[in-house]
Structure formats: structure tokens, C-alpha cells
N, C-alpha and C. Protein backbone atom coordinates (compact mmCIF):
# COMPACT_ATOMS: atom_id res chain seq x y z
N UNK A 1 44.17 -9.86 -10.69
CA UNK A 1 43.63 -10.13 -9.38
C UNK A 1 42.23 -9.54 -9.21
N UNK A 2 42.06 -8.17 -9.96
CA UNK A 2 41.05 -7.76 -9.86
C UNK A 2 39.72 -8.34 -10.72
N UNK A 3 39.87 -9.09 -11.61
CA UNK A 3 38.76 -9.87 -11.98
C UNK A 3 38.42 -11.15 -11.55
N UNK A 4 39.37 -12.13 -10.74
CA UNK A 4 38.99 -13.03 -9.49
C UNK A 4 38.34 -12.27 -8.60
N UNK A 5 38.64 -11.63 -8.02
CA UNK A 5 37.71 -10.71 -6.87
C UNK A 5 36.32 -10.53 -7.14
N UNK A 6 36.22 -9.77 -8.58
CA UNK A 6 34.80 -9.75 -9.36
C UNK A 6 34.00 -10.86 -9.53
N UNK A 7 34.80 -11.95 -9.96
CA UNK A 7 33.99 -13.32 -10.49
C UNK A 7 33.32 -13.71 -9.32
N UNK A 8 34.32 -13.94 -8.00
CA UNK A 8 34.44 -14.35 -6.73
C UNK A 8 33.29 -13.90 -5.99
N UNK A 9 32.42 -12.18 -6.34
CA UNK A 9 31.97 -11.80 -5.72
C UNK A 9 30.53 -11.75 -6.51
N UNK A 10 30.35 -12.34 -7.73
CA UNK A 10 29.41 -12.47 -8.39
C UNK A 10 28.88 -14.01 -8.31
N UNK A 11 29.58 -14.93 -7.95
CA UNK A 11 29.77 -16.00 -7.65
C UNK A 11 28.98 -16.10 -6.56
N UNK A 12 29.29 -15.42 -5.44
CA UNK A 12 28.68 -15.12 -3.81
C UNK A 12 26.93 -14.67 -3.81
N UNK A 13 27.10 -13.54 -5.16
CA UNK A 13 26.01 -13.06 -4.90
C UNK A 13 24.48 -13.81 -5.61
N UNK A 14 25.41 -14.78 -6.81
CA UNK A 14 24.54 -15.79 -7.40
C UNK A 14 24.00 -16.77 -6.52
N UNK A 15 25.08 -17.22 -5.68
CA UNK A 15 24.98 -17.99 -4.09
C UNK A 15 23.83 -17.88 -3.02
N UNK A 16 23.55 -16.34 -3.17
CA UNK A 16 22.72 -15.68 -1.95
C UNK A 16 21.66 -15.62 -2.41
N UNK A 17 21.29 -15.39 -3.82
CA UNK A 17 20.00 -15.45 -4.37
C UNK A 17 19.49 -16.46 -4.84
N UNK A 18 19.99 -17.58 -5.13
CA UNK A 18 19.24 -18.97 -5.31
C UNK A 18 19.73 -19.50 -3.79
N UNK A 19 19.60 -19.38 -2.45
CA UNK A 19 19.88 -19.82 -1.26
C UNK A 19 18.31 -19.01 -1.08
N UNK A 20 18.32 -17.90 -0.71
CA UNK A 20 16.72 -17.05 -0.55
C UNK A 20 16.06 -17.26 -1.35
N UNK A 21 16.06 -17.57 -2.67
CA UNK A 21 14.74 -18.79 -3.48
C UNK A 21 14.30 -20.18 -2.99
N UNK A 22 15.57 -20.42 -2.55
CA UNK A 22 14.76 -21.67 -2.07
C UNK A 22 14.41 -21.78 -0.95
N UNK A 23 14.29 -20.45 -0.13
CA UNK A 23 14.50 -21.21 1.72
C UNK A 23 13.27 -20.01 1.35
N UNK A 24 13.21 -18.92 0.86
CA UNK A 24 11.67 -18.64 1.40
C UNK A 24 11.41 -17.37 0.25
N UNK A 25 11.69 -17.53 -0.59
CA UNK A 25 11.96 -16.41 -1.80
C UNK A 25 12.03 -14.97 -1.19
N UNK A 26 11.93 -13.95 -1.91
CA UNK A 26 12.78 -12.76 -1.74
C UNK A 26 11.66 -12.05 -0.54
N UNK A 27 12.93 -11.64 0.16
CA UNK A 27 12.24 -10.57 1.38
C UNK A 27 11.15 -9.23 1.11
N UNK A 28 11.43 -9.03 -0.02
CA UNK A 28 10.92 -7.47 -0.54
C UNK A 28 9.34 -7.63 -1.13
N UNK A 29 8.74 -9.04 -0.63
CA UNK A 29 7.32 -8.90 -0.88
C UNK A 29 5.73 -8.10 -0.26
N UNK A 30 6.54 -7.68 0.42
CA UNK A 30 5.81 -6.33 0.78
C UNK A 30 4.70 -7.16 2.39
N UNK A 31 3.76 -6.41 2.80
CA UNK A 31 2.91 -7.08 4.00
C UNK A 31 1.69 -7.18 3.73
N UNK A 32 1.25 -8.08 3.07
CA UNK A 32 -0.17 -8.39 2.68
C UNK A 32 -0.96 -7.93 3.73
N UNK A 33 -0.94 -8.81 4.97
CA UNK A 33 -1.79 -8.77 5.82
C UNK A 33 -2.09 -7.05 6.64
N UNK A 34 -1.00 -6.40 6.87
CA UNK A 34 -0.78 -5.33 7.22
C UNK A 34 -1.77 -4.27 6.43
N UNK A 35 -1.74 -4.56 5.17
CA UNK A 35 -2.09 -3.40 4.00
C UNK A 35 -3.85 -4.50 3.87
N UNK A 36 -4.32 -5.26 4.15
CA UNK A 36 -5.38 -5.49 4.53
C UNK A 36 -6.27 -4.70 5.96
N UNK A 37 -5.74 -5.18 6.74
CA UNK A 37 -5.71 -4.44 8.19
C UNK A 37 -6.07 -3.02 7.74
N UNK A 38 -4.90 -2.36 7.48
CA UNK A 38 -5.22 -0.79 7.08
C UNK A 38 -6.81 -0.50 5.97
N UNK A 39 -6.94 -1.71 5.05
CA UNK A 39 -8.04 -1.45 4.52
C UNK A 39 -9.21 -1.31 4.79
N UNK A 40 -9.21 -2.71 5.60
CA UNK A 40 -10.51 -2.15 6.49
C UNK A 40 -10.61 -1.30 7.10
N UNK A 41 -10.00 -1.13 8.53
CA UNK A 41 -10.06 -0.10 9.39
C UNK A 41 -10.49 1.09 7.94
N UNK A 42 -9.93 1.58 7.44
CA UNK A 42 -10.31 2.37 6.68
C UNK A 42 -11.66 2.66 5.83
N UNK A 43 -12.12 1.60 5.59
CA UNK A 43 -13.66 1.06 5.28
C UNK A 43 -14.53 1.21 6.59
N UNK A 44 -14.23 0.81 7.40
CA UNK A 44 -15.15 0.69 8.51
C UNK A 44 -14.62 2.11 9.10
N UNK A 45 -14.15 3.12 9.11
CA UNK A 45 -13.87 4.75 9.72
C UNK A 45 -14.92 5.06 8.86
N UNK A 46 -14.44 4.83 7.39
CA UNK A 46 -16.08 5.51 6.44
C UNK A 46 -16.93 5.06 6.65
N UNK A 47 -17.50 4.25 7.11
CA UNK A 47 -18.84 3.89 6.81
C UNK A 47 -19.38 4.58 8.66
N UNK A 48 -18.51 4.57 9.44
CA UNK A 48 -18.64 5.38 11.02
C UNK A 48 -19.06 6.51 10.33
N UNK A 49 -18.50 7.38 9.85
CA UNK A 49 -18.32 8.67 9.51
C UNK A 49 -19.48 8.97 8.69
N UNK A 50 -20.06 8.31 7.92
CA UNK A 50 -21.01 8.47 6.85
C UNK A 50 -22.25 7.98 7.79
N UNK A 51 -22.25 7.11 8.48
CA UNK A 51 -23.44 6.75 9.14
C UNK A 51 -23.69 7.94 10.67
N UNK A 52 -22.63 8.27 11.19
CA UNK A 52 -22.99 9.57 12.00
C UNK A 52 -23.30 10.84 11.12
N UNK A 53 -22.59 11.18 10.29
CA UNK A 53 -23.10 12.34 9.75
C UNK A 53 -23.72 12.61 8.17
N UNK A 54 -23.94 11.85 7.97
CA UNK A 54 -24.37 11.49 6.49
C UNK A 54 -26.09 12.87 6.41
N UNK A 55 -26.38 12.94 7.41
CA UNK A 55 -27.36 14.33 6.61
C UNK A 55 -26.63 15.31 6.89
N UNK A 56 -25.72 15.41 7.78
CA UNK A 56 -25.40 17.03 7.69
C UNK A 56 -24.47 16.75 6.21
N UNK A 57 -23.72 16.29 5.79
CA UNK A 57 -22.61 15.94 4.63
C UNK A 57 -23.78 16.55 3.59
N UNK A 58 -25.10 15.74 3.40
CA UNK A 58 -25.94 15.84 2.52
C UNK A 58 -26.51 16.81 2.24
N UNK A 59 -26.83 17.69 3.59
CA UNK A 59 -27.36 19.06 3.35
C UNK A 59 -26.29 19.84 2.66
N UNK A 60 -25.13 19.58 3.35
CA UNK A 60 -23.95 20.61 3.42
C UNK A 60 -23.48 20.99 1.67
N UNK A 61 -23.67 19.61 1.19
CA UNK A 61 -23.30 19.52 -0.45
C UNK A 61 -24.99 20.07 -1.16
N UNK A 62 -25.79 19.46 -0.60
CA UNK A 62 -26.91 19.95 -1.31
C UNK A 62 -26.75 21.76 -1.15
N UNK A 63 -26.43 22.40 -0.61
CA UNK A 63 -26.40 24.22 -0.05
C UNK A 63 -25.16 24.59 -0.94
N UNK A 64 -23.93 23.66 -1.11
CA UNK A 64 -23.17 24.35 -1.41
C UNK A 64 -23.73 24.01 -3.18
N UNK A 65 -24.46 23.27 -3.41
CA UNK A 65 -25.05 23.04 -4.76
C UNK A 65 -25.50 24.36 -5.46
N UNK A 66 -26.67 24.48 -4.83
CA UNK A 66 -27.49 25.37 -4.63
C UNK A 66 -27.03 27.10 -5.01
N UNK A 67 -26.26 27.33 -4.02
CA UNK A 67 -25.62 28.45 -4.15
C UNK A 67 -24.54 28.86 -5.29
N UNK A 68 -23.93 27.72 -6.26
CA UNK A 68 -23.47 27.95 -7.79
C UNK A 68 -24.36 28.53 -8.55
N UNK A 69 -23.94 29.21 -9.42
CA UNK A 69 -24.66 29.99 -10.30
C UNK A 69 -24.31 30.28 -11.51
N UNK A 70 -24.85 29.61 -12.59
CA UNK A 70 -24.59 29.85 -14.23
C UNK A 70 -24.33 31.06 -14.44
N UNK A 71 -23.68 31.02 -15.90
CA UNK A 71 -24.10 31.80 -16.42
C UNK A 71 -24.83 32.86 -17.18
């Protein structure tokens, strides 16, 4: 009985996955558009950020340059 049950339920699950291939393939493709969205916004925060403070950043790295010291 217990390997009808198995077949039965492998049967079902072969069922469910060529049913979601054909009606719109698998759910787990992640959110293109979403993970675009986030890209920009993220592009355009840097380029805010770099265009307000881009000399103090520049000094700030040029000083901390500066102040290393060889050996």
C-alpha cells in the first residue's frame, strides 16, 4: 500500500510541475523589476552624495593620504 501512495504522490507532483510550466513557469524567478528599482535609486543616492560632497570626501582622503608614513 505503501508504494501506491508513493507512486500516487509522485504522480501528483509530476502533475504540478508540468501544470506551472505551462501556465506561467516556476514562481521562484526572483523580481527583476524590483532589484532594478533598488539599482538605481542606489546609483542616483551616489551620484547625490558625491555631487554634494565630493571636495570634502577629496580633501578628507587626500589628508588622510598625506599623513601615512613609510618606512
Amino acid at each position: 500500500m505503501n508504494r501506491i501512495i508513493t507512486v500516487e504522490t509522485r504522480a501528483r507532483a509530476a502533475l504540478a510541475d508540468a501544470v506551472a510550466r505551462h501556465i506561467g513557469g516556476p514562481r521562484d524567478r526572483g523580481d527583476v523589476p524590483g532589484w532594478v528599482l533598488i539599482t538605481i535609486m542606489t546609483a542616483g543616492l551616489v551620484t547625490a552624495l558625491w555631487a554634494l560632497a565630493g571636495p570634502q570626501l577629496g580633501q578628507l582622503f587626500s589628508d588622510a593620504i598625506s599623513d601615512v608614513k613609510g618606512p
